[in-house]
Protein backbone atom coordinates (compact mmCIF):
# COMPACT_ATOMS: atom_id res chain seq x y z
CA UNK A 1 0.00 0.00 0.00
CA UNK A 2 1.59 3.83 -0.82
CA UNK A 3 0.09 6.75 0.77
CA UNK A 4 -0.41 9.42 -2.13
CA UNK A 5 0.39 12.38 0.43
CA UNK A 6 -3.42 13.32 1.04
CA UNK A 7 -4.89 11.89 4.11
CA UNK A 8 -8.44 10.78 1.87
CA UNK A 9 -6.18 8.87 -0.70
CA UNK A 10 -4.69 5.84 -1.04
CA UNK A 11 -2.93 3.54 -3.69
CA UNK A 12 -2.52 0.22 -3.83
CA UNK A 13 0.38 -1.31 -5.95
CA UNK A 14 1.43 -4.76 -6.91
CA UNK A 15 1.98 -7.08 -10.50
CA UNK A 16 -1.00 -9.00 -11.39
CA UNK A 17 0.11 -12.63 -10.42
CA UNK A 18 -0.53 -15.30 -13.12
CA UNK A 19 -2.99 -16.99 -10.71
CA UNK A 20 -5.13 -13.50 -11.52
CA UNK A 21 -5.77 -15.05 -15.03
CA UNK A 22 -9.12 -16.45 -14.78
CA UNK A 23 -11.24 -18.10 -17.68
CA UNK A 24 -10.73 -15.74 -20.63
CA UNK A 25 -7.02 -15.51 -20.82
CA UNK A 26 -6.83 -12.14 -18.97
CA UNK A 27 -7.48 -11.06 -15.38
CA UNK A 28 -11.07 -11.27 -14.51
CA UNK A 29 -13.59 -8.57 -13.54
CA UNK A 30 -14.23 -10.33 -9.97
CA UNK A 31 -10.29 -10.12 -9.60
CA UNK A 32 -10.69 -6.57 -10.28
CA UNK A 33 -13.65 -5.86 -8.14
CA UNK A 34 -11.60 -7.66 -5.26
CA UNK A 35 -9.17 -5.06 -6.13
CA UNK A 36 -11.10 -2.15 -5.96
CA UNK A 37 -12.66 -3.28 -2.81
CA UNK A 38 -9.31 -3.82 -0.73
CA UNK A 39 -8.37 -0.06 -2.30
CA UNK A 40 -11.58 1.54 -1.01
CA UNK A 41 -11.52 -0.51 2.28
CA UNK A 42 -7.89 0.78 3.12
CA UNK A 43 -9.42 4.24 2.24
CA UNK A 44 -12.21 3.99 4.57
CA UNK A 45 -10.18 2.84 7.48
CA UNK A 46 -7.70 4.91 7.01
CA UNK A 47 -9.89 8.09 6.98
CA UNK A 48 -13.06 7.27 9.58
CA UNK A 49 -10.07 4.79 12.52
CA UNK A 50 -12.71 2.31 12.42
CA UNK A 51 -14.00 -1.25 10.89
CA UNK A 52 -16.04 -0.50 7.74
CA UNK A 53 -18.18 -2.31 5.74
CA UNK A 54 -19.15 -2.21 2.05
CA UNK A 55 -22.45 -0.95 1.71
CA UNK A 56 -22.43 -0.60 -2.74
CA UNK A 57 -20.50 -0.79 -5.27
CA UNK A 58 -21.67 1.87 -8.42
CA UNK A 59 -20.98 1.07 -12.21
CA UNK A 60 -17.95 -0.28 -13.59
CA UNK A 61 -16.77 -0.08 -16.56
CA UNK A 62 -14.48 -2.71 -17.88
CA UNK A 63 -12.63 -0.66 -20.28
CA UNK A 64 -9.44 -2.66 -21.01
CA UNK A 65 -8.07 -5.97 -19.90
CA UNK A 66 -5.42 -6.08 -17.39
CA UNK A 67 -2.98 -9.15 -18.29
CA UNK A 68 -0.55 -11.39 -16.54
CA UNK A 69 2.43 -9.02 -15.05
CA UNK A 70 1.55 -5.92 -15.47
CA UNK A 71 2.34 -3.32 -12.75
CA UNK A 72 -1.01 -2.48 -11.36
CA UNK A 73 -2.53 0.57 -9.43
CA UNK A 74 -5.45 1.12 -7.76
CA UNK A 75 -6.39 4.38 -6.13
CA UNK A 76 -8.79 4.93 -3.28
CA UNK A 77 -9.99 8.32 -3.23
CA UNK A 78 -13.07 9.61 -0.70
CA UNK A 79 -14.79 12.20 -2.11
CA UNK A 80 -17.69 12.99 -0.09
CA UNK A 81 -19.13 11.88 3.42
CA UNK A 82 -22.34 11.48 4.62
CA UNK A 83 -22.55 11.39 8.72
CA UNK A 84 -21.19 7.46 8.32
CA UNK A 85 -20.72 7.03 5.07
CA UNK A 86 -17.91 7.32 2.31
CA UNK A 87 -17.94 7.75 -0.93
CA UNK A 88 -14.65 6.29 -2.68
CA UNK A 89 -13.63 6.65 -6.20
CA UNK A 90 -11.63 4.01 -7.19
CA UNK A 91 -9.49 4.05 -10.62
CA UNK A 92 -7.90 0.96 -11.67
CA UNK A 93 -4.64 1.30 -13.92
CA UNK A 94 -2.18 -0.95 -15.57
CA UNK A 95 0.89 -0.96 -17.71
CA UNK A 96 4.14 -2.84 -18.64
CA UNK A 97 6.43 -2.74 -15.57
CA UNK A 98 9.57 -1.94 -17.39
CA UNK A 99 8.10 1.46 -17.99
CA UNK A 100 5.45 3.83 -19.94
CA UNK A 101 2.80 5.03 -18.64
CA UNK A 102 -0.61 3.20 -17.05
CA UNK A 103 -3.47 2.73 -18.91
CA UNK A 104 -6.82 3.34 -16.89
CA UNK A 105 -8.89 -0.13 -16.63
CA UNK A 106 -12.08 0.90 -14.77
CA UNK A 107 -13.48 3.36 -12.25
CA UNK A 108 -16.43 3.52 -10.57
CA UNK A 109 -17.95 4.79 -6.77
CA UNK A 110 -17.61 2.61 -3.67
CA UNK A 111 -19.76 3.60 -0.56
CA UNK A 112 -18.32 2.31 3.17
CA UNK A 113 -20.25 2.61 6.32
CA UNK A 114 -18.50 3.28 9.40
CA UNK A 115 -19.57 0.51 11.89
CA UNK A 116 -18.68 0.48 16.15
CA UNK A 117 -17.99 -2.55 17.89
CA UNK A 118 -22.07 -3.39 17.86
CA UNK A 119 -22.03 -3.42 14.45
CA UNK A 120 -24.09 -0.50 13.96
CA UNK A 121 -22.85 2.59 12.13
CA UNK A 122 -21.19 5.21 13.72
CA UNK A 123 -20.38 8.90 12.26
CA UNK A 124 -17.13 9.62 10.35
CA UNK A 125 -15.03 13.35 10.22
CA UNK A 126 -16.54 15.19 7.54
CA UNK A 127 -14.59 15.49 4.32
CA UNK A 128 -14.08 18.80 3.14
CA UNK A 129 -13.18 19.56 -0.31
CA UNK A 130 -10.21 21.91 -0.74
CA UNK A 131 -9.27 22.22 -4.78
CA UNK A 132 -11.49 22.66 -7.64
CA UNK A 133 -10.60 19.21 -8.82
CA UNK A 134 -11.90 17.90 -5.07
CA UNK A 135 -15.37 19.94 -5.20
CA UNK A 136 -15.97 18.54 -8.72
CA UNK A 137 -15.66 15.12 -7.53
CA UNK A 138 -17.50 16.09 -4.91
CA UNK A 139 -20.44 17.31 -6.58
CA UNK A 140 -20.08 14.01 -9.06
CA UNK A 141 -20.46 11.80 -6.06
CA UNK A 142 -23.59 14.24 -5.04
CA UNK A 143 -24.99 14.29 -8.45
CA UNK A 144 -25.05 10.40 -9.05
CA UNK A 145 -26.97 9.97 -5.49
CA UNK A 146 -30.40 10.37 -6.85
CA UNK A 147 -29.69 7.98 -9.79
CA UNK A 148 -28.81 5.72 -7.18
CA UNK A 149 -31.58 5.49 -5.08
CA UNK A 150 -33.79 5.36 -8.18
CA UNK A 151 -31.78 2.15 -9.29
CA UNK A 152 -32.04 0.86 -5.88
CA UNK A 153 -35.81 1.24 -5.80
CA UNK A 154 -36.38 -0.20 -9.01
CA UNK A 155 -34.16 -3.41 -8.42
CA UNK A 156 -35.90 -4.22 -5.34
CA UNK A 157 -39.72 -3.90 -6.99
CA UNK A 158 -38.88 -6.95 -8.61
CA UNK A 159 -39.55 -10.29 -7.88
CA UNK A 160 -37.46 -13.21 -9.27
CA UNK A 161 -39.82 -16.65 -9.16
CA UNK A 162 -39.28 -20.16 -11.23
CA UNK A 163 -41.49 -18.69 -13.64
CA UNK A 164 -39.16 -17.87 -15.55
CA UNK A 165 -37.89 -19.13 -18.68
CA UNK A 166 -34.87 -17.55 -19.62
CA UNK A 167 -31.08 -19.05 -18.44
CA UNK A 168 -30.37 -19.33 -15.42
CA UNK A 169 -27.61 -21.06 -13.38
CA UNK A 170 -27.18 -21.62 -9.47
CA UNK A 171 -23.33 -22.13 -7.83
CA UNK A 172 -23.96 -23.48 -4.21
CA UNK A 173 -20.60 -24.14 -1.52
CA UNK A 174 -19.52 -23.14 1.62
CA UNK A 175 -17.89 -19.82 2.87
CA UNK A 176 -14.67 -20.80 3.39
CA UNK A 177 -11.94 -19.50 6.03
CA UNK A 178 -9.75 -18.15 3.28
CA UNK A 179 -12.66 -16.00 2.22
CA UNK A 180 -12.66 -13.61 5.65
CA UNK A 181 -12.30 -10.36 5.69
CA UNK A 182 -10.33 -8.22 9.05
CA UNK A 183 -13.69 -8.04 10.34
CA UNK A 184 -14.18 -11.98 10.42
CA UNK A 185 -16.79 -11.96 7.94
CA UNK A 186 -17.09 -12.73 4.03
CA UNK A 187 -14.44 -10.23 2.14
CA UNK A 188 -17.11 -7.90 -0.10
CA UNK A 189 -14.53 -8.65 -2.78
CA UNK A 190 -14.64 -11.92 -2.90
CA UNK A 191 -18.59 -11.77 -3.14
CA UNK A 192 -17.99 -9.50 -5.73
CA UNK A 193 -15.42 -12.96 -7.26
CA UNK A 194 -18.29 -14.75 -7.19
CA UNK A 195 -21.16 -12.87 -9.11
CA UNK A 196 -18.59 -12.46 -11.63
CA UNK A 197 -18.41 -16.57 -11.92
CA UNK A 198 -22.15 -17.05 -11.70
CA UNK A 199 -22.40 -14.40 -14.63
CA UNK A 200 -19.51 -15.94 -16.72
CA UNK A 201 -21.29 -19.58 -16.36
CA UNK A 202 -24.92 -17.93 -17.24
CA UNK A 203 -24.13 -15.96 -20.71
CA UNK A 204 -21.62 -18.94 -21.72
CA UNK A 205 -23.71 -21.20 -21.90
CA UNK A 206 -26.82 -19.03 -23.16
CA UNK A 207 -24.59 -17.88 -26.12
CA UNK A 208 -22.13 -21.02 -26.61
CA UNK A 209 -18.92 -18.47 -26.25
CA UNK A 210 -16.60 -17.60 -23.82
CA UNK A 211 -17.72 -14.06 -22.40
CA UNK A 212 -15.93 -11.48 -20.43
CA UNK A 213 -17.56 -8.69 -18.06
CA UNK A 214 -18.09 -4.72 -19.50
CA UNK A 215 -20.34 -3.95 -16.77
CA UNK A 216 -21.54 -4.43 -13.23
CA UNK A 217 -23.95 -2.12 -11.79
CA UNK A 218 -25.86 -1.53 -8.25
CA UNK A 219 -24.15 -3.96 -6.51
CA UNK A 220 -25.66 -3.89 -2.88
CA UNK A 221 -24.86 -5.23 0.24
CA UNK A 222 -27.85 -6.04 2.44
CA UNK A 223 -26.09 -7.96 5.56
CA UNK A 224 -22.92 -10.02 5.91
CA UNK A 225 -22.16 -13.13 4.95
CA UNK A 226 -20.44 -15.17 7.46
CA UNK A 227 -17.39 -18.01 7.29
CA UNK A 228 -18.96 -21.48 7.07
CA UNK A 229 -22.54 -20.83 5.83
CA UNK A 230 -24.20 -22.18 2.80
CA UNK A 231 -23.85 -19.75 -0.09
CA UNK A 232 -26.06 -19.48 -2.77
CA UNK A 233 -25.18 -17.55 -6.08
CA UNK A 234 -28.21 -17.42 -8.69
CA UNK A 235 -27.60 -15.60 -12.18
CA UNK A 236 -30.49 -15.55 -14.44
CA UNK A 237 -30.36 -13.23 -17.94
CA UNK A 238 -33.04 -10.73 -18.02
CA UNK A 239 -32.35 -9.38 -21.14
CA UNK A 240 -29.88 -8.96 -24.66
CA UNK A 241 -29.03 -5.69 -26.32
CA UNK A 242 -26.71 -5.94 -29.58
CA UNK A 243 -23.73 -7.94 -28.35
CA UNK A 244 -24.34 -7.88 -24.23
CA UNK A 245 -26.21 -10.04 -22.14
CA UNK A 246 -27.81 -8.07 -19.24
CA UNK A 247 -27.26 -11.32 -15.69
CA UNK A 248 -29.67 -9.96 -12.42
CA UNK A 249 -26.98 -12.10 -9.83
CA UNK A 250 -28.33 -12.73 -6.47
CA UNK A 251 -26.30 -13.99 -3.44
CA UNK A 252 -27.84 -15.42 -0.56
CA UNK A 253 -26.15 -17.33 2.67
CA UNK A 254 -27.85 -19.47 5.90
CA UNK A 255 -26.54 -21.50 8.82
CA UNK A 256 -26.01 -25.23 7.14
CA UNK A 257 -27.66 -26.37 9.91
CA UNK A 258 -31.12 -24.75 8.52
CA UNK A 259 -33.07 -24.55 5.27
CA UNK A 260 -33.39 -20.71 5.14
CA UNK A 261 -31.42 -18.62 2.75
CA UNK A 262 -31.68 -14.71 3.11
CA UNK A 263 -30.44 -12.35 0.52
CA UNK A 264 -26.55 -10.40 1.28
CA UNK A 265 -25.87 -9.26 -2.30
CA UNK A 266 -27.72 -8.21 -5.37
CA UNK A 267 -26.22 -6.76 -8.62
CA UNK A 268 -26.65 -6.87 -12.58
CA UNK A 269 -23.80 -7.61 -14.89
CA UNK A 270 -23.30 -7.01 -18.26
CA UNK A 271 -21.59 -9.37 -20.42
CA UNK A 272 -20.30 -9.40 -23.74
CA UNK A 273 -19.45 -12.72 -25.96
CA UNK A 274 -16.03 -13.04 -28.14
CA UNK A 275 -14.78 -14.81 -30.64
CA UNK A 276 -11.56 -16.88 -30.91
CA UNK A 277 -9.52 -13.55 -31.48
CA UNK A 278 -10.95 -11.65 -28.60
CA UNK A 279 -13.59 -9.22 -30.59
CA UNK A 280 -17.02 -8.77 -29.12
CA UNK A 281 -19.72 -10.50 -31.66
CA UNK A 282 -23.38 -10.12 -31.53
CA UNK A 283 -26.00 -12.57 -29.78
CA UNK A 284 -28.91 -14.39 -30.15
CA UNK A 285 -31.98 -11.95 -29.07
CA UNK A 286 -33.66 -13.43 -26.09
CA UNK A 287 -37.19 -13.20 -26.60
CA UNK A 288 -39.06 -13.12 -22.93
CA UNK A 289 -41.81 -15.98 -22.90
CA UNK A 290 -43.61 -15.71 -19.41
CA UNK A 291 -45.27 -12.62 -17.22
CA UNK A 292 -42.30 -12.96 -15.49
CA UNK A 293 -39.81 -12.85 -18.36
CA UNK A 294 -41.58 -9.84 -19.50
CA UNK A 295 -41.59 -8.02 -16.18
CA UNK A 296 -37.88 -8.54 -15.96
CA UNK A 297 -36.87 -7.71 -19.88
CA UNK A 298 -39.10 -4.46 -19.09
CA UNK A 299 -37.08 -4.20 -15.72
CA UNK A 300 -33.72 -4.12 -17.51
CA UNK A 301 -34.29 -1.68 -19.94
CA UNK A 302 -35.75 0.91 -16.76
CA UNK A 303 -32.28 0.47 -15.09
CA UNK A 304 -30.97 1.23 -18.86
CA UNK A 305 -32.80 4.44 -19.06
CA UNK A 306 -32.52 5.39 -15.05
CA UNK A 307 -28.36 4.74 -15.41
CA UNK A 308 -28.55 6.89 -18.83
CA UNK A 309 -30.01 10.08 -16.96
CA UNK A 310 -26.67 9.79 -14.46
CA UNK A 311 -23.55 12.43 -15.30
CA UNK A 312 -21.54 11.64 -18.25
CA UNK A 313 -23.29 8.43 -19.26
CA UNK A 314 -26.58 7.91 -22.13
CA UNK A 315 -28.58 5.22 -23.63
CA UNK A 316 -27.07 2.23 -25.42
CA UNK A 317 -27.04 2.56 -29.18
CA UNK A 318 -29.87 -0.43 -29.44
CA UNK A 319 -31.93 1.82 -27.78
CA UNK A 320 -31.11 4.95 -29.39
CA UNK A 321 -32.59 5.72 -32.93
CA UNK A 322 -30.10 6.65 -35.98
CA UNK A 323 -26.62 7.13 -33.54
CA UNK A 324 -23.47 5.61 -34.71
CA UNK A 325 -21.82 2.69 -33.61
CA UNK A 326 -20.69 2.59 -30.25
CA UNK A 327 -17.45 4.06 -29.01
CA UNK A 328 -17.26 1.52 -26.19
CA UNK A 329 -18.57 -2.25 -25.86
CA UNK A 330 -20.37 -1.51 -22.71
CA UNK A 331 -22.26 1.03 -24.69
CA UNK A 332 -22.84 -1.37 -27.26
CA UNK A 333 -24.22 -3.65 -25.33
């Protein structure tokens, strides 16, 4: 870890180990998000001197792979508190350790809660912005609030039954010890690890490709998951633009010594199939069948537009009439 010289930032920085390298020949976007999540934790210590928790993880764009050895960064930066809450914006870089400059990967907003011994949130020092750069950020963080709680209001409306038709995939083991976090609980990173997985495993086998992440959006945190329960990851596809696959990802956790499940984690990921040299190739529509699959294809495309109303972002092309092709594959998707 390297202190950057302000007491809100920090920057993490290591080489990607080849045991990063997950399924499609690169690091994976749960490695990443375990990345970003360490970054934004040491932040959130660092400035509130207490245990924090993640509370969400905003949208992340998966601009660029980062590969096998590269020298990696990943700075923490709060930029605006709420009485026991941060908001962290995290920027993931990455370039050839021998020298040149580092490429930016992904960025998005992390929000940590305070929390006292109980467990129960507790305030923070208020962070003060000092620069023009800082108050910008600031009113970013601000600006992107109301787009939040719009997204989290729509996503829990909705109502996921075996009705049903569309793919869907469950991955079901036990928390393991080597999955705690310093507070003794699951690591939100490695939660994070595993909706990437159940995602990967959904749109593979809908489209019959290997797929890679663009996207991952309103990823909450309802309670924590503890070391030894039963964890349940369900990812079900609730909708296909041009070339992504829109995954709703739900993680949920119980005693094994009980039958009840409750829900820790929800999220929706974007993924994008590619062909044997890497390029992002189009997909078979998915055409919604049941109530259900209606309600949720109709669900998708309201975080679509809700997301497109938020500071520097817009509508996907597919749903856009007479734009260009996409600058970006998340775009595009």
């Amino acid at each position: 870890m390297t202190e950057t010289g302000h007491p809100n930032s920090v920057t993490l920085r290591f080489l990607a180990a080849p045991t990063d390298v997950g399924h499609s020949g690169s690091v994976d976007a749960g490695t990443v998000l375990e990345w970003v999540d360490k970054a934004a934790y040491a932040a959130a210590v660092g400035w509130a001197k207490s245990y924090c928790v993640t509370a969400y993880v905003g949208n992340i764009h998966f601009a660029d792979p980062v590969n096998s050895g590269d020298m990696v960064e990943v700075e923490a930066t709060i930029v605006y508190t709420g009485r026991s809450s941060m908001h962290i914006r995290t920027v993931v870089s990455s370039g050839d350790p021998k020298g040149g400059p580092a490429t930016m990967r992904s960025q998005c907003m992390v929000i940590f809660v305070a929390v006292g011994a109980d467990g129960k949130p507790i305030p923070v020092p208020q962070f003060e912005p000092a620069t023009p750069a800082e108050v910008e950020q600031r009113d970013h963080a601000l600006a992107r609030i109301k787009v939040r709680e719009q997204i989290v209001e729509a996503m829990n409306r909705q109502e996921y039954t075996d009705a049903g038709t569309a793919e869907r995939v469950t991955l079901r083991f036990m928390a393991a010890p080597t999955d705690v976090n310093w507070g003794g609980k699951v690591h939100g990173g490695i939660v994070m690890k595993w909706i990437d997985e159940a995602a990967y495993l959904c749109a593979s086998r809908y489209c019959g490709r290997d797929t890679v992440a663009v996207f991952s959006g309103g990823v909450r945190f309802y309670r924590p998951l503890l070391i030894g329960h039963v964890v349940e990851v369900e990812a079900r596809l609730v909708y296909t633009g041009n070339k992504g696959m829109h995954i709703a990802v739900h993680v949920r956790s119980g005693d094994p010594k009980g039958r009840e499940l409750s829900l820790t984690t929800y999220c929706l990921t974007v993924m994008v199939a590619r062909d044997d040299d890497g390029n992002s190739v189009p997909v078979p529509p998915w055409v919604p069948v049941s109530d259900e699959d209606k309600r949720l294809h109709a669900h998708a495309r309201e975080l679509l537009e809700i997301r497109g109303t938020a500071p520097g972002n817009r509508l996907p092309n597919h749903l856009l009439a007479g734009t260009a092709p996409a600058a970006t594959a998340a775009n595009g998707a």
